[in-house]
C-alpha atoms as a PDB file:
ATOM      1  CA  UNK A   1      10.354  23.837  10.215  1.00  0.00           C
ATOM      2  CA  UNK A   2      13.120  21.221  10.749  1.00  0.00           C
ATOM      3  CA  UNK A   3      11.102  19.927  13.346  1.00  0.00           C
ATOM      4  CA  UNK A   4       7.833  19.097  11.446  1.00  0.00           C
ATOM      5  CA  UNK A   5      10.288  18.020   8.593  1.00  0.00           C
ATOM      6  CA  UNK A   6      12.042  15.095  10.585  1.00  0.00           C
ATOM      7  CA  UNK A   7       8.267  14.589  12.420  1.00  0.00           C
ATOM      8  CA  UNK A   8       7.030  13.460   8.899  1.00  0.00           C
ATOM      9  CA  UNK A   9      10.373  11.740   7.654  1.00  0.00           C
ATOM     10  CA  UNK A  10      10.168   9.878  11.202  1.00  0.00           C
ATOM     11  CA  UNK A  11       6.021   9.192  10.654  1.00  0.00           C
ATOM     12  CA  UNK A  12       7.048   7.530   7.001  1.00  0.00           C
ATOM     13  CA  UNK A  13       9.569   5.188   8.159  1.00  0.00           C
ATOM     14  CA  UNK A  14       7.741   3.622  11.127  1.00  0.00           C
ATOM     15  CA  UNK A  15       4.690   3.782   8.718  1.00  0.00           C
ATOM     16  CA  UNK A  16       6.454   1.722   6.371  1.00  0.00           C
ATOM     17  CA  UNK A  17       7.962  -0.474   8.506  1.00  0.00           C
ATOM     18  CA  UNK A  18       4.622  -1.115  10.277  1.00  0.00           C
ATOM     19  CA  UNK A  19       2.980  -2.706   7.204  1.00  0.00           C
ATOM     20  CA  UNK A  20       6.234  -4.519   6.210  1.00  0.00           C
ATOM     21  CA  UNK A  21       5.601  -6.105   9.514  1.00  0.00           C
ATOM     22  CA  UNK A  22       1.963  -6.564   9.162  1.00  0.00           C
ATOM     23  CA  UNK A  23       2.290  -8.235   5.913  1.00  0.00           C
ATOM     24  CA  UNK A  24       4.606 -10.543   6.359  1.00  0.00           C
ATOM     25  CA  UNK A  25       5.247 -11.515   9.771  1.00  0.00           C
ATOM     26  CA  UNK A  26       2.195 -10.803  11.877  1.00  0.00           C
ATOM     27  CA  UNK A  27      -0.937 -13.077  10.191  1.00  0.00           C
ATOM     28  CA  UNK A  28      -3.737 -11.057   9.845  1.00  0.00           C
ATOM     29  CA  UNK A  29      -4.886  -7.069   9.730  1.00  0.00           C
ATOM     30  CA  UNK A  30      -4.394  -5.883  13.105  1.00  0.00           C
ATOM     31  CA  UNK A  31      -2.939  -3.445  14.754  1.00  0.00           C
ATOM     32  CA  UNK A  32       0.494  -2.612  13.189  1.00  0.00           C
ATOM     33  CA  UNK A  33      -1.210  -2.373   9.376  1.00  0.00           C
ATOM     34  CA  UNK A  34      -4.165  -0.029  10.906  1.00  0.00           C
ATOM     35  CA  UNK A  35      -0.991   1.974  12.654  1.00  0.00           C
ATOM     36  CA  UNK A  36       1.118   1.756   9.305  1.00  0.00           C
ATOM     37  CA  UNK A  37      -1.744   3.060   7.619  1.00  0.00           C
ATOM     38  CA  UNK A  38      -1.819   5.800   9.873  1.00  0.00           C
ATOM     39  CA  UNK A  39       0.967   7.017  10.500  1.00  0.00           C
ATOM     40  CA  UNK A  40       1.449   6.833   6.619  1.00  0.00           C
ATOM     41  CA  UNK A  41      -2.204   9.102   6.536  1.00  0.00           C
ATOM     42  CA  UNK A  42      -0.745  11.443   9.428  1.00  0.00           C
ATOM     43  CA  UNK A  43       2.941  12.035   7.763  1.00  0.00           C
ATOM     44  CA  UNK A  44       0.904  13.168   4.802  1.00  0.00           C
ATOM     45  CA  UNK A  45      -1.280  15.057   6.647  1.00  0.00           C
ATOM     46  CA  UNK A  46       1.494  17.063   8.807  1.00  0.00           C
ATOM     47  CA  UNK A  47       3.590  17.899   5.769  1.00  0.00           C
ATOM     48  CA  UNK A  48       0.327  19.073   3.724  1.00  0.00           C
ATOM     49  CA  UNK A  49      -0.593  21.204   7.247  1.00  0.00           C
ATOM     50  CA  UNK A  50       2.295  22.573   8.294  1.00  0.00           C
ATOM     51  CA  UNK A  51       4.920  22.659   5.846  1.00  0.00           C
ATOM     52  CA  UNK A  52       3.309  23.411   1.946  1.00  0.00           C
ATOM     53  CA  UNK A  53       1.547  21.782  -0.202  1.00  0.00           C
ATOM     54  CA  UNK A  54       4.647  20.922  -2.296  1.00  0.00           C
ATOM     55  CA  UNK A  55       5.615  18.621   0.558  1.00  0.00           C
ATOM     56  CA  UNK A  56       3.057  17.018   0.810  1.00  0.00           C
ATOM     57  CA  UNK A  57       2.952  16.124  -2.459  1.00  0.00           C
ATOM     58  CA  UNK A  58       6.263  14.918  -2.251  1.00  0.00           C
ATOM     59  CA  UNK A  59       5.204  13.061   0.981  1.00  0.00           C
ATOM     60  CA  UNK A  60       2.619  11.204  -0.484  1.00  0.00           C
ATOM     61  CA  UNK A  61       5.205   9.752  -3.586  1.00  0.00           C
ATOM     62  CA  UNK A  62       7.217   9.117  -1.001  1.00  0.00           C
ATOM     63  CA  UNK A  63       4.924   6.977   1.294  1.00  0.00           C
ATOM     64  CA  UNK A  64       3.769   5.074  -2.366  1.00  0.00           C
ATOM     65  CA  UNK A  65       7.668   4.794  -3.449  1.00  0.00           C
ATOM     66  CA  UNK A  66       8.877   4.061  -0.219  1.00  0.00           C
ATOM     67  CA  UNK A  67       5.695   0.980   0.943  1.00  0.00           C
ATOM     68  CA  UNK A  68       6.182  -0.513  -3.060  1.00  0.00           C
ATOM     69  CA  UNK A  69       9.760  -0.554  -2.425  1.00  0.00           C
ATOM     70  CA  UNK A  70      10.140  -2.229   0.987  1.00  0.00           C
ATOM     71  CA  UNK A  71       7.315  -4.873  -0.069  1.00  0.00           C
ATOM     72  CA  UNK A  72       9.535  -5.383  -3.483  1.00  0.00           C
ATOM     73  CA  UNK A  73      12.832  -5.663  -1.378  1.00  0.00           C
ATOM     74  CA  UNK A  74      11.379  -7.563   1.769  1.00  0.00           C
ATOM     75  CA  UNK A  75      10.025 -10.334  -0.846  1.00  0.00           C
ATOM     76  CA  UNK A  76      12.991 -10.021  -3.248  1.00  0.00           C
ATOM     77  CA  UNK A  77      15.705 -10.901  -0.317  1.00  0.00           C
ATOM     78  CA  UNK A  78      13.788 -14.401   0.156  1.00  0.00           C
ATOM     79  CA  UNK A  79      13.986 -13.696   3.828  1.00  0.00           C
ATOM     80  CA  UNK A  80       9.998 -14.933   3.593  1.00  0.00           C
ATOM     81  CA  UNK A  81      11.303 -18.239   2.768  1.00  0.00           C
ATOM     82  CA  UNK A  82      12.519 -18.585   6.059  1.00  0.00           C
ATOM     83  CA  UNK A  83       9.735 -17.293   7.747  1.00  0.00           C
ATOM     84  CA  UNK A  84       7.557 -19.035   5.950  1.00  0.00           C
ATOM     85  CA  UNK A  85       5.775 -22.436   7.068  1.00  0.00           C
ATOM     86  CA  UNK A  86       6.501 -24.725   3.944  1.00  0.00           C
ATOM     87  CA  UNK A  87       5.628 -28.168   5.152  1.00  0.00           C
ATOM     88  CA  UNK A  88       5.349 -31.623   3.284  1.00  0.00           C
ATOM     89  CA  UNK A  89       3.054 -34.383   4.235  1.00  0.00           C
ATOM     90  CA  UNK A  90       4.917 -37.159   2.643  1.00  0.00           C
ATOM     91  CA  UNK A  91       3.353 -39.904   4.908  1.00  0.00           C
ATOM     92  CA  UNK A  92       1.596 -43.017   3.541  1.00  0.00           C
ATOM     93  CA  UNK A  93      -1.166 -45.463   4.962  1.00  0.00           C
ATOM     94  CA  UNK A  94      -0.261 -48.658   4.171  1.00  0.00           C
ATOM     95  CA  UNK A  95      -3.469 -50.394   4.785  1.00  0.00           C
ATOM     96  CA  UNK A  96      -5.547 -48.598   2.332  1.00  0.00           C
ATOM     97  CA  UNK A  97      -3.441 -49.943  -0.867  1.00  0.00           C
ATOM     98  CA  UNK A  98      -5.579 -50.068  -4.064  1.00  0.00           C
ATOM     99  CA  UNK A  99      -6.720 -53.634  -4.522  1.00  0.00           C
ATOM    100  CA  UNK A 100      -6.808 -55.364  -0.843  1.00  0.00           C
ATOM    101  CA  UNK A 101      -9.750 -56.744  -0.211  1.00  0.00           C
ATOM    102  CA  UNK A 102     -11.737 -55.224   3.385  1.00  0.00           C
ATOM    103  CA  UNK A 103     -11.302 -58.494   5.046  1.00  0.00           C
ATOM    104  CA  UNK A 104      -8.203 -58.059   4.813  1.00  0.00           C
ATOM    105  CA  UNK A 105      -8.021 -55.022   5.617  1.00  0.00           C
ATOM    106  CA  UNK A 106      -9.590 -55.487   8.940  1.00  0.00           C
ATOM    107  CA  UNK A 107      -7.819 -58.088   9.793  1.00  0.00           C
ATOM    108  CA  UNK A 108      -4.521 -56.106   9.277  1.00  0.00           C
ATOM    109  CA  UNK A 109      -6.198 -53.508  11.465  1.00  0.00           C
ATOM    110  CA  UNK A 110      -6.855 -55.801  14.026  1.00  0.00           C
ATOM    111  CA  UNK A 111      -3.542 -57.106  14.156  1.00  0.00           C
ATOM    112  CA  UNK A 112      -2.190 -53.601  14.421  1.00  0.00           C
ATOM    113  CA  UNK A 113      -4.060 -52.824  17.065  1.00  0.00           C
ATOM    114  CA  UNK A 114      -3.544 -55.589  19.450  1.00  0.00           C
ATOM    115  CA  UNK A 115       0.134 -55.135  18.949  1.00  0.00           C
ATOM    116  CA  UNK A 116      -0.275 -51.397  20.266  1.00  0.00           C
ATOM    117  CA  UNK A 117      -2.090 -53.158  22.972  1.00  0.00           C
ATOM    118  CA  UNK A 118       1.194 -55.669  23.773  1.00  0.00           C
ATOM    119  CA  UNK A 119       3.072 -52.706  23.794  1.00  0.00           C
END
């Protein structure tokens, strides 16, 4: 009994922590959500099996509580903003300035580009 008790306490945790993973540091729905989800579906399924069904009702709140709470907590700690890519392009053409005539323009172009040619 203790055994199949700390078998579905261990299958909720890496459950959890599986699509924690998945959802914030691995792009994409791979392998560790699928594997969240079930070990999640299996933790549920051994405490409905082989303990009562009174555990696994309390299994399955748990597994909701438990995901909501680590998603809530994970986003809450702003340990996403430094995972996160947050990039600004701040970079300007100069050439293309509202008003300047093409021939102009081109010949700025021009110039540009046989000084990258010096160099």
């Amino acid at each position: 009994m203790l055994t199949e008790i700390l078998m579905v306490a261990l299958l909720v945790l890496v459950g959890v922590i599986l699509l924690v993973l998945e959802m914030f540091l691995i792009p994409g729905f791979g392998i560790a959500g699928i594997s969240g989800f079930g070990c999640l579906l299996g933790a549920v399924f051994l405490a409905y099996l082989k303990i009562s069904a009174l555990a696994g009702h309390i299994t399955l709140a748990a597994c909701v509580v438990m995901s909501l709470l680590a998603i809530y907590g994970f986003w809450r700690s702003r340990a996403i903003d430094k995972m996160a890519l947050d990039t600004k392009i701040d970079g300007k053409v100069s050439l293309a300035k509202p008003g300047k005539k093409i021939e102009r323009l081109e010949k700025e172009a021009q110039k540009i580009d046989a000084e990258a040619e010096k160099k």
